[in-house]
Protein backbone atom coordinates (compact mmCIF):
# COMPACT_ATOMS: atom_id res chain seq x y z
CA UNK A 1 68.07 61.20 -69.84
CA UNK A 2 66.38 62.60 -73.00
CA UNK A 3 67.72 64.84 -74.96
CA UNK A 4 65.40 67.30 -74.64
CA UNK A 5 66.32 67.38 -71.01
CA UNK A 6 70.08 67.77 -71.61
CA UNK A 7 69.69 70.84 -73.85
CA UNK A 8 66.95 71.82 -71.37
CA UNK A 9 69.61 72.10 -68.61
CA UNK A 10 72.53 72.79 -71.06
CA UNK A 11 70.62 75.99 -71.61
CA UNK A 12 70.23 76.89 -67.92
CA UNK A 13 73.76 76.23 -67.51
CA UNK A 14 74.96 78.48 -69.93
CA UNK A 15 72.70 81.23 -68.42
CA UNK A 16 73.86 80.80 -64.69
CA UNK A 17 77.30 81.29 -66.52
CA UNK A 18 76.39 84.64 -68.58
CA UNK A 19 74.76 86.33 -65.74
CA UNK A 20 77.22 85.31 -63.22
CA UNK A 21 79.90 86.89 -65.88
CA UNK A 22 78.29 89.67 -66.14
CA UNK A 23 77.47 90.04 -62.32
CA UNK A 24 81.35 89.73 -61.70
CA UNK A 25 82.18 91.95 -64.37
CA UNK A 26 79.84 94.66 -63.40
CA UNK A 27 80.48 94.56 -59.71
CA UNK A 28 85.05 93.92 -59.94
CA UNK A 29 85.88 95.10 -62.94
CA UNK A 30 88.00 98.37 -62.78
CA UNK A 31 86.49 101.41 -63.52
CA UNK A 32 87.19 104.76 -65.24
CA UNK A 33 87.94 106.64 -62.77
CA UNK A 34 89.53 104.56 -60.18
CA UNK A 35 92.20 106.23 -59.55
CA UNK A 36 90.41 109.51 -58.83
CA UNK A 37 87.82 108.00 -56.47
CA UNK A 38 90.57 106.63 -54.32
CA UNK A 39 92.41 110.14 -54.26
CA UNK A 40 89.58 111.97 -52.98
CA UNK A 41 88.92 108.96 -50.45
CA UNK A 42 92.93 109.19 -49.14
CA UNK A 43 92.33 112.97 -49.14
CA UNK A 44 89.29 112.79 -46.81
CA UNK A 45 86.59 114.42 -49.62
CA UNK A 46 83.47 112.14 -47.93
CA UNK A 47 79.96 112.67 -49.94
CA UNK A 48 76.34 112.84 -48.07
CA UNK A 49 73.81 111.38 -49.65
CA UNK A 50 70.64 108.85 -49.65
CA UNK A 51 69.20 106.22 -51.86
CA UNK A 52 66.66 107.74 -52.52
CA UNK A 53 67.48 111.19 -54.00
CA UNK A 54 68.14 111.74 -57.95
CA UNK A 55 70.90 114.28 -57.99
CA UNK A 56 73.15 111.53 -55.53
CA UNK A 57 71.93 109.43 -58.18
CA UNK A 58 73.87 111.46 -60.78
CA UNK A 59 76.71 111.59 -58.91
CA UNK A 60 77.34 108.39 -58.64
CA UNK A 61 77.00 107.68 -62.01
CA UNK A 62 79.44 110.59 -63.11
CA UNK A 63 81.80 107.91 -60.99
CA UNK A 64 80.20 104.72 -62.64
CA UNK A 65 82.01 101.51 -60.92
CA UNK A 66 84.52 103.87 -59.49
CA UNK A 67 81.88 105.18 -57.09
CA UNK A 68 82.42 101.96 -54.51
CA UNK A 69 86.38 103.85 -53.60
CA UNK A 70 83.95 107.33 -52.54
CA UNK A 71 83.84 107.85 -48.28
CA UNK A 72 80.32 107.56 -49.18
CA UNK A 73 78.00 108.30 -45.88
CA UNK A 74 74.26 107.63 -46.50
CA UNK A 75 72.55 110.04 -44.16
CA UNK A 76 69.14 107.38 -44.10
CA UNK A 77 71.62 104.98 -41.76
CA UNK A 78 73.90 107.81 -40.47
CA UNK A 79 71.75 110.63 -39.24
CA UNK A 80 73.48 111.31 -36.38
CA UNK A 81 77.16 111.54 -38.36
CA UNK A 82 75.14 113.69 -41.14
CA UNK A 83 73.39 116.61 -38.23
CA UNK A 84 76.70 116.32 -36.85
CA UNK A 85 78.59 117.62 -40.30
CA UNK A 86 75.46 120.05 -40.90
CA UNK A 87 74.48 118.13 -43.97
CA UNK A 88 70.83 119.81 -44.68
CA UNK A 89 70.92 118.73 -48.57
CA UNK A 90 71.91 115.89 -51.29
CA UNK A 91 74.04 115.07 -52.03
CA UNK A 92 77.01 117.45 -50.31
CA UNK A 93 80.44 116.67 -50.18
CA UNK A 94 83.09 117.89 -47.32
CA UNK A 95 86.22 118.26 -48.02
CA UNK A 96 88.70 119.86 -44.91
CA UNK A 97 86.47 123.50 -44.34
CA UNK A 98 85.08 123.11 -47.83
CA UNK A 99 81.38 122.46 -48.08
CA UNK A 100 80.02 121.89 -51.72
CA UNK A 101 76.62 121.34 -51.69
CA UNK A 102 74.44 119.63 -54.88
CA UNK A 103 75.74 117.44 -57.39
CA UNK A 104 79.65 118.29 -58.47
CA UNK A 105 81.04 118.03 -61.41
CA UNK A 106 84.16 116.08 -61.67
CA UNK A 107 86.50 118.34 -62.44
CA UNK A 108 85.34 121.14 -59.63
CA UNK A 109 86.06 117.85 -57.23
CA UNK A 110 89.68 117.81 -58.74
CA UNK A 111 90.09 121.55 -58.37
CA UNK A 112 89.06 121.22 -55.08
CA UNK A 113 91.04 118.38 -53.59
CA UNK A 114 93.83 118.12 -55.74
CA UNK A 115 93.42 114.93 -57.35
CA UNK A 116 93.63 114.24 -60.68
CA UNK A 117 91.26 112.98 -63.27
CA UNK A 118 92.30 109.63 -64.62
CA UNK A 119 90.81 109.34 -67.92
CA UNK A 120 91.50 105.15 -68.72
């Protein structure tokens, strides 16, 4: 082999390591609010949404990484669960006879639930 095709595939290497880094880093490492997003999960808060609307959007970047520990019901692949719960609008979370409709900010979610904000 020439050494043009070592560095060549030296290079490649060392990108298939970055992004794979990265990729695992973005997807398992923890995130801010953890905690929190498990609480309201264990507490049965469950948010509404779809993929495509803005404001769920929003919300789940309030939650950054945290957002994969939300009861998180798209209402594209659940309509039926979604008529069923009255959900007319995104996103909306449900929360025992609570109904809060738009996007929420984290700390009316706390108030709400009774979980606290963990701030790591």
């Amino acid at each position: 082999m020439n050494i043009k095709r070592i560095i060549k595939y030296s290079i490649v290497l060392l990108m298939i390591i970055i992004i794979s880094f990265l990729v695992y880093r973005y997807n398992y490492a923890p995130g801010k609010y953890d905690q929190f997003a498990e609480c309201l999960t264990e507490k049965g808060a469950v948010m509404y949404g779809t993929e495509w609307c803005p404001h769920c959007q929003t919300q789940k970047e309030m939650f950054g990484n945290s957002f994969k520990y939300i009861n998180y019901k798209d209402c594209d692949y659940n309509k039926v669960l979604c008529n069923l719960n009255n959900v007319t609008g995104y996103p909306t979370w449900i929360y025992k006879d609570k109904v809060l409709n738009g996007e929420q900010p984290l700390e009316l979610l706390a108030s709400v639930t009774g979980c606290e904000i963990d701030k790591q």
